[in-house]
N, C-alpha and C. Protein backbone atom coordinates (compact mmCIF):
# COMPACT_ATOMS: atom_id res chain seq x y z
N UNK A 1 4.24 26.99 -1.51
CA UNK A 1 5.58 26.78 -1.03
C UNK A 1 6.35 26.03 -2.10
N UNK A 2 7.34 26.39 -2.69
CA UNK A 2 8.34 25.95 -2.90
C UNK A 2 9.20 25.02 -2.50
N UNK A 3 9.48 24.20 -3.02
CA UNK A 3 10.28 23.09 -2.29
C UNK A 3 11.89 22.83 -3.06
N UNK A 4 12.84 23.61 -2.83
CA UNK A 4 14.24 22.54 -3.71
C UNK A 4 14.62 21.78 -3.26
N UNK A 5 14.85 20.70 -3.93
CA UNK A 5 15.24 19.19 -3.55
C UNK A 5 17.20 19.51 -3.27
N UNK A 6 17.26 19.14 -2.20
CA UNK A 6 18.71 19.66 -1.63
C UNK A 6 19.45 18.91 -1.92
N UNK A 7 19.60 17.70 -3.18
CA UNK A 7 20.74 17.20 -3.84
C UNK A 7 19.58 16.22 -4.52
N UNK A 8 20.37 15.15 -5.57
CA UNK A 8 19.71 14.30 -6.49
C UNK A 8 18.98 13.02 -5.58
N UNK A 9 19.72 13.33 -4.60
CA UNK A 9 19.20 11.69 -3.77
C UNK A 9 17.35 12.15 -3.44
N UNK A 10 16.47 11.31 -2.98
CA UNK A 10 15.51 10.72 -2.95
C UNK A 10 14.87 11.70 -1.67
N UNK A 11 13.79 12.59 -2.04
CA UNK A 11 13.60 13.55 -0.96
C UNK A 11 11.87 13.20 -0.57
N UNK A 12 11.41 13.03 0.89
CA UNK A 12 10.71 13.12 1.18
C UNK A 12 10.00 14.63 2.19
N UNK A 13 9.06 14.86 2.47
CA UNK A 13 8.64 16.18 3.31
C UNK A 13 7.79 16.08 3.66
N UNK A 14 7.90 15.62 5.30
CA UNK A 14 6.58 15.69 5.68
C UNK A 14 5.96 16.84 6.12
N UNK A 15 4.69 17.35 6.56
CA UNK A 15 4.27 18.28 6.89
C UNK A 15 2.93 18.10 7.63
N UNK A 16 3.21 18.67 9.07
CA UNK A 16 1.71 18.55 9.57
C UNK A 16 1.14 19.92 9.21
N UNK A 17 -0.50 19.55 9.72
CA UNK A 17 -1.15 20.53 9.04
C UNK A 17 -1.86 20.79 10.36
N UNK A 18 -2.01 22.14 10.40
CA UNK A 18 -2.53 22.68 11.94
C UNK A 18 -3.86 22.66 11.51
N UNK A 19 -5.14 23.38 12.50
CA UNK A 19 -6.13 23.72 12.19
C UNK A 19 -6.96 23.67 11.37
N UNK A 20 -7.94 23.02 11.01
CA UNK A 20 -8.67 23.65 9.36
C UNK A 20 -9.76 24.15 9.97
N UNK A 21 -10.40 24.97 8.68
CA UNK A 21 -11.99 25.34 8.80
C UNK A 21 -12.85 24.56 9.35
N UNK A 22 -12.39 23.22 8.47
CA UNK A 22 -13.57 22.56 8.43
C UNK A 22 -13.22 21.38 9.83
N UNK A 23 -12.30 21.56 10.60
CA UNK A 23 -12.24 21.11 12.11
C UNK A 23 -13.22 22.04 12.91
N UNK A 24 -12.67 23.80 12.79
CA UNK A 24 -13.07 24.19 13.56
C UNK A 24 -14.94 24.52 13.56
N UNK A 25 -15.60 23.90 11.99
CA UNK A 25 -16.76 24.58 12.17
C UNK A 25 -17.17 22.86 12.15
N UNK A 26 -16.55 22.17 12.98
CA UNK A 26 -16.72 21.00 13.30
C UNK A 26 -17.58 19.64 12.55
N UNK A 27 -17.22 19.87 11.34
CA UNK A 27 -17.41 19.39 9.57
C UNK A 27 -17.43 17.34 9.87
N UNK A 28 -16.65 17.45 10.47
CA UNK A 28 -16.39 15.22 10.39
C UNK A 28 -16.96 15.25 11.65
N UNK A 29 -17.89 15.93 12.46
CA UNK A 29 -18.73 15.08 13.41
C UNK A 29 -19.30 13.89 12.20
N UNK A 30 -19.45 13.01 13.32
CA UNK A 30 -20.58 11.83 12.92
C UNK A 30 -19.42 10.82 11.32
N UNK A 31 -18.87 11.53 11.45
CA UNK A 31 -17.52 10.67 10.21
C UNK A 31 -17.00 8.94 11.50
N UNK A 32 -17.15 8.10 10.76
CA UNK A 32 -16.60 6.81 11.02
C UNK A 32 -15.15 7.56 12.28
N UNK A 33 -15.46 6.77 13.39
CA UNK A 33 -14.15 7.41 14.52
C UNK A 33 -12.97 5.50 14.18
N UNK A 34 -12.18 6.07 13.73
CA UNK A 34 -10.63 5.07 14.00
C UNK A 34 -9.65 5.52 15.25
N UNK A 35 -9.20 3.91 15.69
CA UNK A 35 -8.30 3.93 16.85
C UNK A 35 -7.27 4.91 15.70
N UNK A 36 -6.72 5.77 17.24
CA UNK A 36 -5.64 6.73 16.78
C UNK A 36 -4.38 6.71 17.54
N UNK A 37 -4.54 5.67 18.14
CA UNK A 37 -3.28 5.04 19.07
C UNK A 37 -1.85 5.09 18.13
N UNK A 38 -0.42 5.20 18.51
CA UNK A 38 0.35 5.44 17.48
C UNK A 38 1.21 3.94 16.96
N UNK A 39 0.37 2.99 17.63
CA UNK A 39 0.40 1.58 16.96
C UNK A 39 -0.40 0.90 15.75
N UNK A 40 -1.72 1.65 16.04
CA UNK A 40 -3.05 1.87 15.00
C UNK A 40 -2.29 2.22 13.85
N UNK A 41 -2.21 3.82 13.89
CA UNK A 41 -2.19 4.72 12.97
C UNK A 41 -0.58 3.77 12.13
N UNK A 42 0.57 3.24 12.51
CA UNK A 42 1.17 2.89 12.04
C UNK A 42 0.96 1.55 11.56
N UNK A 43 0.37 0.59 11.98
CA UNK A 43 -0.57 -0.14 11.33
C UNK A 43 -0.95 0.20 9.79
N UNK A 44 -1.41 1.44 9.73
CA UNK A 44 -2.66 1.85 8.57
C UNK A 44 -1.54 2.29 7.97
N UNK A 45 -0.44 2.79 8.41
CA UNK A 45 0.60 3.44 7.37
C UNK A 45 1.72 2.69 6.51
N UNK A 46 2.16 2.27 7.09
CA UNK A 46 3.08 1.29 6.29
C UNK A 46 2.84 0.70 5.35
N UNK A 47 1.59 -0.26 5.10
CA UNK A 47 1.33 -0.71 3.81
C UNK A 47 1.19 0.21 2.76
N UNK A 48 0.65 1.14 3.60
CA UNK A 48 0.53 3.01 2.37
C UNK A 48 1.85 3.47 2.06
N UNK A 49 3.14 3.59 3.09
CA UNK A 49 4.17 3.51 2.80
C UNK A 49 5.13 2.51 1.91
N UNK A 50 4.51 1.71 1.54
CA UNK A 50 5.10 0.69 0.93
C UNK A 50 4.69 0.76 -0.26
N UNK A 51 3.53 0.60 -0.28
CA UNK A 51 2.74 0.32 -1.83
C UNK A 51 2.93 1.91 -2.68
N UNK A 52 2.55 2.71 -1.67
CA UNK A 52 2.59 4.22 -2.60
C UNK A 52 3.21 5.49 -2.45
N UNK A 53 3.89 5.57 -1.52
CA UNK A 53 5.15 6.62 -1.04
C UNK A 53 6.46 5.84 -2.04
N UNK A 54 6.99 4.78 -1.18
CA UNK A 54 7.93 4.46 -1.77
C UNK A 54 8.41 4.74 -3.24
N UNK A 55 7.79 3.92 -3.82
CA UNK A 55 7.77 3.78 -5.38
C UNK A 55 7.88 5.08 -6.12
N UNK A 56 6.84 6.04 -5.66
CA UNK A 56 6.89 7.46 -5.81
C UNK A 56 8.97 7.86 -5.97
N UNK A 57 8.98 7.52 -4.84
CA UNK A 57 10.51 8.54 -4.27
C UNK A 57 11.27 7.73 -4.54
N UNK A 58 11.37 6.29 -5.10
CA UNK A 58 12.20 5.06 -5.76
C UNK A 58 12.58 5.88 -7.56
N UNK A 59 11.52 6.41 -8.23
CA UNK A 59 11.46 7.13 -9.27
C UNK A 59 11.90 8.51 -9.32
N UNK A 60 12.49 8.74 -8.34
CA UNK A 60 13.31 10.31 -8.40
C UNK A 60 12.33 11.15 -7.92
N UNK A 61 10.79 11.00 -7.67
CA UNK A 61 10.04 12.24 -7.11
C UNK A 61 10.26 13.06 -5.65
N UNK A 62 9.96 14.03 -5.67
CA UNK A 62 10.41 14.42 -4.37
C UNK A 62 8.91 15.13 -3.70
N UNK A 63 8.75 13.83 -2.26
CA UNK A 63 7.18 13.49 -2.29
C UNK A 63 6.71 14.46 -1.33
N UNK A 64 5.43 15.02 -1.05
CA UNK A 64 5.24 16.21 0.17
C UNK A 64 4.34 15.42 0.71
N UNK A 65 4.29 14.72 2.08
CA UNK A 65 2.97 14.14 2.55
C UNK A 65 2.77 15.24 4.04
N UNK A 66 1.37 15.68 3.72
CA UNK A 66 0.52 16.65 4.79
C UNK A 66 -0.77 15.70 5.28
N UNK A 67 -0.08 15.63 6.93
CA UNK A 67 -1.15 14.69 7.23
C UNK A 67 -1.18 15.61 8.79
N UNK A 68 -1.66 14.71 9.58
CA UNK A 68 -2.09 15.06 11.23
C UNK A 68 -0.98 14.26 11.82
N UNK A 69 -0.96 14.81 13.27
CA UNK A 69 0.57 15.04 13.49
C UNK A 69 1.53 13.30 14.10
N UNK A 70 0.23 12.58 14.68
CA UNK A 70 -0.42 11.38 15.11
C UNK A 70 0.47 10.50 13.85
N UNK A 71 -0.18 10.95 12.28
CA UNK A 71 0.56 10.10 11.02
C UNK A 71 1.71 10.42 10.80
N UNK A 72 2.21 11.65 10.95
CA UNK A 72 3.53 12.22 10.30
C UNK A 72 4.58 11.25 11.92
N UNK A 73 3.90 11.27 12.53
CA UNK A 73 5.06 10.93 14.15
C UNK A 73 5.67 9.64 13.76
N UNK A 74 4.49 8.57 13.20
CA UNK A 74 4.17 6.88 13.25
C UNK A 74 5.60 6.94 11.59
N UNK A 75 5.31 8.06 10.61
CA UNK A 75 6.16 8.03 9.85
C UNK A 75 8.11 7.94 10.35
N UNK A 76 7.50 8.94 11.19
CA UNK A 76 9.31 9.29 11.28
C UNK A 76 10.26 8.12 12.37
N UNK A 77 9.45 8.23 13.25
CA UNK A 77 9.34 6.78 14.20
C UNK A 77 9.66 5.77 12.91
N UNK A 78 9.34 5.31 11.97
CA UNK A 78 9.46 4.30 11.34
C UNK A 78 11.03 4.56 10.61
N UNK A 79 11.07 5.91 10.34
CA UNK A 79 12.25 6.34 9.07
C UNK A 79 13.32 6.39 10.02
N UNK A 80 13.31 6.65 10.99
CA UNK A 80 14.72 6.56 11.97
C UNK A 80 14.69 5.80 13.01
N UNK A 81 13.99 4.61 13.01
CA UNK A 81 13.82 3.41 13.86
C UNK A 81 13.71 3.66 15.00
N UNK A 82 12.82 4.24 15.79
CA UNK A 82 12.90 4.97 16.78
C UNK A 82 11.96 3.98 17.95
N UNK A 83 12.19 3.66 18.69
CA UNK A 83 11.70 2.52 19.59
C UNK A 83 10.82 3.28 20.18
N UNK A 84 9.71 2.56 20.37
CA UNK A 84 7.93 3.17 21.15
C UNK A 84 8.57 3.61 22.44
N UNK A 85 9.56 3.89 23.25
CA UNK A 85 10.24 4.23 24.36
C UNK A 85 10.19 5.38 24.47
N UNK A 86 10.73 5.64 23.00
CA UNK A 86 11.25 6.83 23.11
C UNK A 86 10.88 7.90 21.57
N UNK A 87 9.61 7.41 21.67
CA UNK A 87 8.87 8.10 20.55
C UNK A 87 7.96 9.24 21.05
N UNK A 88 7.94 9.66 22.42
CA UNK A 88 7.39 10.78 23.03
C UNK A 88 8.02 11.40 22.84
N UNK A 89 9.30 11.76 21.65
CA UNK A 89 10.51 12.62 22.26
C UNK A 89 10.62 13.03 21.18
N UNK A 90 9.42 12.46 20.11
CA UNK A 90 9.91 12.80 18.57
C UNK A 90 9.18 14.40 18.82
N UNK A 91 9.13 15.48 17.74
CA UNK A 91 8.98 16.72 17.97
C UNK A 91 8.28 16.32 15.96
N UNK A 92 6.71 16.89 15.91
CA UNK A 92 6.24 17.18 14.75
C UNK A 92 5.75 18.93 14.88
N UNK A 93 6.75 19.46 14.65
CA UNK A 93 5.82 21.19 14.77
C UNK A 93 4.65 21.19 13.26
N UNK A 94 3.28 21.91 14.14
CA UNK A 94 2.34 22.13 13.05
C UNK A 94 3.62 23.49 11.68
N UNK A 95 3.04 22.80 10.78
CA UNK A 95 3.00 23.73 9.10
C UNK A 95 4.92 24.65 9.08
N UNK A 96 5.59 23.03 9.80
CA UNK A 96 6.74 23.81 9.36
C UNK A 96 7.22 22.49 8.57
N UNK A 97 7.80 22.25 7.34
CA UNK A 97 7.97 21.25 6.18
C UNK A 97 9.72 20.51 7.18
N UNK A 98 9.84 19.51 7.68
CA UNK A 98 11.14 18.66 7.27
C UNK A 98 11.47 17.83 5.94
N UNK A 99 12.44 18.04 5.81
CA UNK A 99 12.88 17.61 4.81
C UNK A 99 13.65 16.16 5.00
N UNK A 100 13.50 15.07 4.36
CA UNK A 100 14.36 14.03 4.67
C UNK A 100 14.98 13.52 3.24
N UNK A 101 16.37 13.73 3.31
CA UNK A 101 16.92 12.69 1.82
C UNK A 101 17.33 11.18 2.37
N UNK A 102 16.72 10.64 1.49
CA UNK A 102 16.82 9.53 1.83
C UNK A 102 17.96 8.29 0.99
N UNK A 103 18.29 7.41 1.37
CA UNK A 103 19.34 6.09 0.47
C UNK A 103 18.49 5.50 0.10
N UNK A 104 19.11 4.54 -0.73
CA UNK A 104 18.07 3.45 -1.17
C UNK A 104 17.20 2.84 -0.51
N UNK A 105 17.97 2.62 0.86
CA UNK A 105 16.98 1.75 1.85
C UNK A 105 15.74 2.24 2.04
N UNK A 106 15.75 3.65 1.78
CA UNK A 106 14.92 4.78 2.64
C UNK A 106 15.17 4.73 4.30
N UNK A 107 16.26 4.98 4.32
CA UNK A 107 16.66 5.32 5.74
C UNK A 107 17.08 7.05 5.02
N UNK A 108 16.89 7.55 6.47
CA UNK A 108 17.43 8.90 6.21
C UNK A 108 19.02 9.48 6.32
N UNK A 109 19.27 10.22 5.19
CA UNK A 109 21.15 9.91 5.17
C UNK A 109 21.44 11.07 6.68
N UNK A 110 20.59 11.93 6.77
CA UNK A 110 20.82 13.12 7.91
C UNK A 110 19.57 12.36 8.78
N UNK A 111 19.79 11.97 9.77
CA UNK A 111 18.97 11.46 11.18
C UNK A 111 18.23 12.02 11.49
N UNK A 112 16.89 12.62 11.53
CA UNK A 112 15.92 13.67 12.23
C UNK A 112 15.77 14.78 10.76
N UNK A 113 15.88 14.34 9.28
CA UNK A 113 15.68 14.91 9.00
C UNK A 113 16.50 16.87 9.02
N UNK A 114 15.80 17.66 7.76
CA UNK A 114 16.28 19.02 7.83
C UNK A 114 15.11 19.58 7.76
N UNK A 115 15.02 20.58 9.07
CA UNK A 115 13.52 21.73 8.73
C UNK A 115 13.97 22.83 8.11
N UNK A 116 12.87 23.10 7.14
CA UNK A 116 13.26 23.54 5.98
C UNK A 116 12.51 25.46 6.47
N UNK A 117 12.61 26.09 6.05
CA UNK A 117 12.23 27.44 6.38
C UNK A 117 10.96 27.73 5.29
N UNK A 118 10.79 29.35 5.13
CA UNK A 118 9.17 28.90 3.79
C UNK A 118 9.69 29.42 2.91
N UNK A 119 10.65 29.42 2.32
CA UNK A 119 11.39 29.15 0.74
C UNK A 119 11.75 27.83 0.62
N UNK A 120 11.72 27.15 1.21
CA UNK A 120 12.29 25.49 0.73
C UNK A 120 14.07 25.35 1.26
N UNK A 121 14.09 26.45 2.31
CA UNK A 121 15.69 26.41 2.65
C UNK A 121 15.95 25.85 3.67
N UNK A 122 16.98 25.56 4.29
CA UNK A 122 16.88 25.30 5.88
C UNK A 122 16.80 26.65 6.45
N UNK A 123 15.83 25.95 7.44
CA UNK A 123 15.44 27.18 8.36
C UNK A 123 17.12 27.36 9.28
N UNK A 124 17.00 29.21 9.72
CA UNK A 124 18.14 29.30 10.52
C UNK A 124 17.92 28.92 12.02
């Protein structure tokens, strides 16, 4: 996939990732189990967001993070301040890319992000 960065400002993309092989031929039995609560998982993210996303997309890169849908939620929840209320309401579709440009702050300049189609366009 292709990705164009839809102006100079600071582009992030998240992307969940549906299915794998190695889920379905059930590969991480017996792998270390972590709380996956979406207080946990944001817990574990932010300092990752801080120390090594950021900096990335502070330097002009335009970053693709593919995670499970649990991490990408705890992300966006964070990028549009979205209160644990009303974070059941966020929407992560599996293996379709949003796009977020971001300000300096890393707030997002478009709210909810742009889903992008599979050329790197907005989807219609």
């Amino acid at each position: 996939m292709s990705i164009t960065p839809l102006s100079a400002a600071m582009q992030l993309v998240p992307l969940r990732h549906g299915d794998s092989e190695w889920s379905a031929r059930n590969l991480f039995t017996g792998w270390l189990d972590v709380p996956l609560s979406l207080a946990d998982v944001t817990a574990r993210l932010l300092p990752y967001w801080c120390a090594e996303i950021v900096p990335d997309l502070l330097t002009g890169h335009c970053v693709l993070v593919v995670s499970h849908g649990n991490t990408l939620t705890a992300l966006i929840k964070h990028l549009n301040r979205v209160g644990d209320e009303q974070s059941g309401l966020l929407e992560v579709p599996a293996g379709i890319p949003v796009s977020y440009e971001l300000d300096r702050d890393m707030r997002p300049v478009t709210p909810g992000g742009e889903r992008l189609g599979t050329r790197g366009r907005p989807a219609q």
